[in-house]
N, C-alpha and C. Protein backbone atom coordinates (compact mmCIF):
# COMPACT_ATOMS: atom_id res chain seq x y z
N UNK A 1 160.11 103.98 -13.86
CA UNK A 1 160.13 103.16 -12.66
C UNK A 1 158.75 102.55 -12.45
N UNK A 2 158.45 101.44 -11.76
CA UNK A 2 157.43 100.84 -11.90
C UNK A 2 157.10 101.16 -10.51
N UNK A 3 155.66 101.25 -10.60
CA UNK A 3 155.05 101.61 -8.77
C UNK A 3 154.74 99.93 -8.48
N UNK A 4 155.08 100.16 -7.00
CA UNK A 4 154.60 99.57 -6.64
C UNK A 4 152.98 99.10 -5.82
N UNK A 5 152.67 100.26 -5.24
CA UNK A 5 151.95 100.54 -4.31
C UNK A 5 150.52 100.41 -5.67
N UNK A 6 149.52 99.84 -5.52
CA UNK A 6 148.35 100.15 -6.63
C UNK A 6 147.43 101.69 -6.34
N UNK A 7 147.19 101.74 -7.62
CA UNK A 7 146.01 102.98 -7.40
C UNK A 7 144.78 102.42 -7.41
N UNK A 8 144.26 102.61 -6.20
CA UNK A 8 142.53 102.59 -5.78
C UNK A 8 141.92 103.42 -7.21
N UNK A 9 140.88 102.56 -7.54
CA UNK A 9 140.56 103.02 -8.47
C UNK A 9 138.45 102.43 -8.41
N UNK A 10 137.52 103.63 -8.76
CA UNK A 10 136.05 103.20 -8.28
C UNK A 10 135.54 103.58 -9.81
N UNK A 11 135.02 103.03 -10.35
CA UNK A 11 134.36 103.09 -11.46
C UNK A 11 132.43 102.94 -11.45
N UNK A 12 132.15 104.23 -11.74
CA UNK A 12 130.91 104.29 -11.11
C UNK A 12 129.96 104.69 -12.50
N UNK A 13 129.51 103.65 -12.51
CA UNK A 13 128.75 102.88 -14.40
C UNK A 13 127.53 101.80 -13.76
N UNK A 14 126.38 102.32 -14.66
CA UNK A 14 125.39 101.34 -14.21
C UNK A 14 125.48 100.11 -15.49
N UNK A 15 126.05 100.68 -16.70
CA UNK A 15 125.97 99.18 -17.61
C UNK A 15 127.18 98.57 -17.10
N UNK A 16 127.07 97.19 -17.20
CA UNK A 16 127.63 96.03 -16.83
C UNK A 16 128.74 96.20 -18.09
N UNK A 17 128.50 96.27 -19.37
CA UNK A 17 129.39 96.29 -20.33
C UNK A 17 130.58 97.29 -20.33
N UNK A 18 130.01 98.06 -20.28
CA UNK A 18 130.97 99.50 -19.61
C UNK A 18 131.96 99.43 -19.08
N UNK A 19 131.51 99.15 -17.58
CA UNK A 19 131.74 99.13 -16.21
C UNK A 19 133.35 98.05 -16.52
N UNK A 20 132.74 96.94 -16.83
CA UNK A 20 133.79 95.86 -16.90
C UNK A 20 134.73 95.44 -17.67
N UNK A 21 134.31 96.25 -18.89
CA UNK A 21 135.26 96.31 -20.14
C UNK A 21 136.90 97.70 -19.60
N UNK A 22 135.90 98.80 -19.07
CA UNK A 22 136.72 99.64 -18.30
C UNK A 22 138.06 99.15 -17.64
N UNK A 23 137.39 98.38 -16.67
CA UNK A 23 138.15 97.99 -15.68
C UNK A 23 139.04 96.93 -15.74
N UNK A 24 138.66 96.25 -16.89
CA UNK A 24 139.69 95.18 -17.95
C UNK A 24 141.00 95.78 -18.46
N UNK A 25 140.41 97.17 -19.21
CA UNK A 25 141.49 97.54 -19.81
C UNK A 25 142.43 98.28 -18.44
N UNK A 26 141.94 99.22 -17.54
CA UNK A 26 142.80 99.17 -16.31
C UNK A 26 143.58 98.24 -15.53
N UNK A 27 143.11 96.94 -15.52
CA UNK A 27 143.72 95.91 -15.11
C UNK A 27 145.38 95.67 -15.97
N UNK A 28 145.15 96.03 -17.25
CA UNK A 28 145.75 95.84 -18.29
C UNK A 28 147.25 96.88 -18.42
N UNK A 29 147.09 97.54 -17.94
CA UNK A 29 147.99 98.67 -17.58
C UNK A 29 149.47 98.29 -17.50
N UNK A 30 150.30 98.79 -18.59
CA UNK A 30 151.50 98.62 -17.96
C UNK A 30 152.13 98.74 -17.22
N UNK A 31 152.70 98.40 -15.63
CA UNK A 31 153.46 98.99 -14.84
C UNK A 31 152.62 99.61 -13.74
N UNK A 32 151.54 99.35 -14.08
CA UNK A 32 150.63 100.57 -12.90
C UNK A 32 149.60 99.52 -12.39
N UNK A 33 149.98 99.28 -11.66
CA UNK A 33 148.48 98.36 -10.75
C UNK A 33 147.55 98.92 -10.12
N UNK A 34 146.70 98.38 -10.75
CA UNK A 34 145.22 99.35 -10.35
C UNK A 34 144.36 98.15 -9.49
N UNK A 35 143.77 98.88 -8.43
CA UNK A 35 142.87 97.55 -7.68
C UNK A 35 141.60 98.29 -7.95
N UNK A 36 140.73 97.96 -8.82
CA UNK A 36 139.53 98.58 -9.14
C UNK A 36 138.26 98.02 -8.02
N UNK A 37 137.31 99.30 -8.11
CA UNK A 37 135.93 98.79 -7.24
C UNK A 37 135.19 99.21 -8.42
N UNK A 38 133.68 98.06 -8.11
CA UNK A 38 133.11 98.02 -9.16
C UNK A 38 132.00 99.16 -8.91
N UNK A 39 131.31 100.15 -8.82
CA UNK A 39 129.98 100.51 -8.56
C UNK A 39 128.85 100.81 -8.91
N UNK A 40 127.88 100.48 -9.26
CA UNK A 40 126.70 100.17 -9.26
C UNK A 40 125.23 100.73 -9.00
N UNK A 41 125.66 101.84 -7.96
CA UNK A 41 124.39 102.80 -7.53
C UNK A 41 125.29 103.71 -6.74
N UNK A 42 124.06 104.94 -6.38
CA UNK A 42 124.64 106.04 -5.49
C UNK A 42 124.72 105.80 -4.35
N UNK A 43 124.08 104.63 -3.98
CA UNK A 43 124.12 104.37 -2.71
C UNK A 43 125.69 103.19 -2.47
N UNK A 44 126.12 102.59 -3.67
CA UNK A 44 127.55 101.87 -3.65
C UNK A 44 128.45 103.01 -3.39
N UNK A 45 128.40 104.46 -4.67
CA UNK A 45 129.26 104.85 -4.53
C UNK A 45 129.60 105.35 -2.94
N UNK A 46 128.52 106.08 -2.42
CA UNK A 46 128.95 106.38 -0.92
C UNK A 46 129.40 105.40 -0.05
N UNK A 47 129.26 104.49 -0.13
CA UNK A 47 129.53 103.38 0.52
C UNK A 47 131.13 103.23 0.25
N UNK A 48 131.45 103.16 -0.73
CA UNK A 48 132.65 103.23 -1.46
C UNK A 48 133.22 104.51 -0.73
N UNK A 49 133.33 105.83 -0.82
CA UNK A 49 134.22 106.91 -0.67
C UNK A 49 133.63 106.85 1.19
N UNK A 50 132.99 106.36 1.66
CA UNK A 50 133.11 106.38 3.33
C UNK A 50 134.18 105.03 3.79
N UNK A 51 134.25 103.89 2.71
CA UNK A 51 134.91 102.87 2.97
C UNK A 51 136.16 103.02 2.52
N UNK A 52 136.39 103.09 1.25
CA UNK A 52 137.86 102.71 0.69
C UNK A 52 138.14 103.60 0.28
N UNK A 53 138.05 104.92 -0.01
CA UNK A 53 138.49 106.12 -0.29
C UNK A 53 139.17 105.83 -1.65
N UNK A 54 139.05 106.20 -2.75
CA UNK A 54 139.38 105.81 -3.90
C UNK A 54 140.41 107.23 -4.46
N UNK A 55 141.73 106.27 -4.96
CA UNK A 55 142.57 108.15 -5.63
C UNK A 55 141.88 108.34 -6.75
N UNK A 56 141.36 107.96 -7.17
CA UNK A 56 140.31 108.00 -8.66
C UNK A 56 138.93 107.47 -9.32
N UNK A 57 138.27 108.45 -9.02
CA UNK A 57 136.75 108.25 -9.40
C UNK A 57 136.01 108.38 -10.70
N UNK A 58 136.24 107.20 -11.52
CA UNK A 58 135.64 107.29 -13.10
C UNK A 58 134.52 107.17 -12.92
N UNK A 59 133.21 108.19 -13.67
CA UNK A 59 131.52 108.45 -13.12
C UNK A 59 131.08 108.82 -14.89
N UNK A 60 130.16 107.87 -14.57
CA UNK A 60 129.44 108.43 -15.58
C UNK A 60 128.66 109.24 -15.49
N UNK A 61 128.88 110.98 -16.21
CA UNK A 61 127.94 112.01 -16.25
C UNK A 61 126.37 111.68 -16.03
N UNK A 62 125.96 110.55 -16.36
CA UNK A 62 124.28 110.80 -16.18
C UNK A 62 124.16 109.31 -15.17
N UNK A 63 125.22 109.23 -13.98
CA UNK A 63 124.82 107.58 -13.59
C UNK A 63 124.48 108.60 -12.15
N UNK A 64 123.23 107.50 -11.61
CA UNK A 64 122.44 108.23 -10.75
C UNK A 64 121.22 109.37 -11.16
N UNK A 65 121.11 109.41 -12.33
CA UNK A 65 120.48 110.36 -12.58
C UNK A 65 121.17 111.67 -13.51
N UNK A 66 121.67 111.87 -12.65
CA UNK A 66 122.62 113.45 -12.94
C UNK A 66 123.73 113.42 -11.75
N UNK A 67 125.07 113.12 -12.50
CA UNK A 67 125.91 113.36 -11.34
C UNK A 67 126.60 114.83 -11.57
N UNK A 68 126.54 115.01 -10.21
CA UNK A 68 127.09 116.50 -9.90
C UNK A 68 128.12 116.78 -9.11
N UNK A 69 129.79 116.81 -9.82
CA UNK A 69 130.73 116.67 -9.48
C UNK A 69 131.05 118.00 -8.07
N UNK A 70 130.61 118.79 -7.99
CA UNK A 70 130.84 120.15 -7.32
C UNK A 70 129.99 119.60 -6.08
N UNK A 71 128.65 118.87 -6.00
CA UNK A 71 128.10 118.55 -5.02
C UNK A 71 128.57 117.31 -4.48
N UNK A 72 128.91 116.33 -5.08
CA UNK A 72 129.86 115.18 -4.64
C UNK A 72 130.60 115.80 -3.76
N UNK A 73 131.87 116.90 -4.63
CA UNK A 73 132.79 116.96 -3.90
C UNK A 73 132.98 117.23 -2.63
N UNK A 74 131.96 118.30 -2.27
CA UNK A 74 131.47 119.46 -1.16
C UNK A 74 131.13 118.26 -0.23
N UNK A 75 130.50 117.14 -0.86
CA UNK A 75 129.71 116.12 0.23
C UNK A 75 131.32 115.26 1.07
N UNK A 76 132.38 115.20 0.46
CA UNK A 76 133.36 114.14 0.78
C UNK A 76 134.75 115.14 0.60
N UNK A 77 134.51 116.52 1.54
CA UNK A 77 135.61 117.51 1.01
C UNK A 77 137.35 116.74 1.75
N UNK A 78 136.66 115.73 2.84
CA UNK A 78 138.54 115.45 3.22
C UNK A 78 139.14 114.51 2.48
N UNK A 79 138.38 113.79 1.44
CA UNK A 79 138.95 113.15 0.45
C UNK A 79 139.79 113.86 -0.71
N UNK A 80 141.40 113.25 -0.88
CA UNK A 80 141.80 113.90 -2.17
C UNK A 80 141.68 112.59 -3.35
N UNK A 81 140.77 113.18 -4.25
CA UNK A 81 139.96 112.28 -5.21
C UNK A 81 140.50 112.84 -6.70
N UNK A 82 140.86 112.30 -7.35
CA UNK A 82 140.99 112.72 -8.94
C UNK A 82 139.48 112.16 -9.38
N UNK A 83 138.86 113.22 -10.10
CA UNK A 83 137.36 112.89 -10.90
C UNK A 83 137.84 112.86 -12.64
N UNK A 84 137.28 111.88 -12.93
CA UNK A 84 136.75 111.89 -14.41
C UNK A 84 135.69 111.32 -14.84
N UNK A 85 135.59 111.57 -15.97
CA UNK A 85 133.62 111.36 -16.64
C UNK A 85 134.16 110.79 -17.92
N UNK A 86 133.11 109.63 -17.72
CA UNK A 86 133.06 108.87 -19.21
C UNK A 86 132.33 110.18 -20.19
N UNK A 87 132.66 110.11 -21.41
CA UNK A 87 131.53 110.13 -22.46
C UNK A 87 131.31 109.65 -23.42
N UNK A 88 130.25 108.76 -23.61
CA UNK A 88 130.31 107.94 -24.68
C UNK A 88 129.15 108.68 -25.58
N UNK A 89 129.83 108.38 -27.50
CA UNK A 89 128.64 108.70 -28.29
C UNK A 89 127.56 108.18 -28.04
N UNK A 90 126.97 108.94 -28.86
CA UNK A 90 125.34 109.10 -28.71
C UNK A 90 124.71 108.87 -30.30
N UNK A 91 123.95 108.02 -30.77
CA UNK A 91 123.69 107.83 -32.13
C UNK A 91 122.57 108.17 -32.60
């Protein structure tokens, strides 16, 4: 069955290449409409989960510095958020 309703979706990547290639191929999705936010810093992402509350938060492990999924969470506990982490090789 096809949804209708889209999944909020925040993609939180400081490369531009990344970030947008990501969110291309989400766009791309069969059957599943995704309305993506783009983000950019730690200070977007909060901005983001106080504004639009996202069902899914793609983060890159080292964007911001060091992201720390357990302290995120604790920070935004009435949000129900699905987390995942890019990882890309390393050469």
């Amino acid at each position: 069955m096809k949804r209708t309703d889209p999944i909020h979706v925040a993609v939180a990547e400081t490369s531009v290449i990344v970030r947008s290639g990501l969110i291309s191929v989400l766009k791309r999705l069969p059957d599943i409409p995704v309305q993506p936010v783009e983000i950019t810093s730690m200070e977007g992402l909060h901005n983001c989960m106080q504004g639009h509350r996202p069902e899914v938060l793609i983060v890159n492990p080292g964007f911001g510095g060091w992201f720390n999924v357990d302290e995120f969470k604790a920070t935004y506990p009435q949000t129900a958020v699905s987390y995942t982490h890019l990882t890309l090789p390393t050469t």
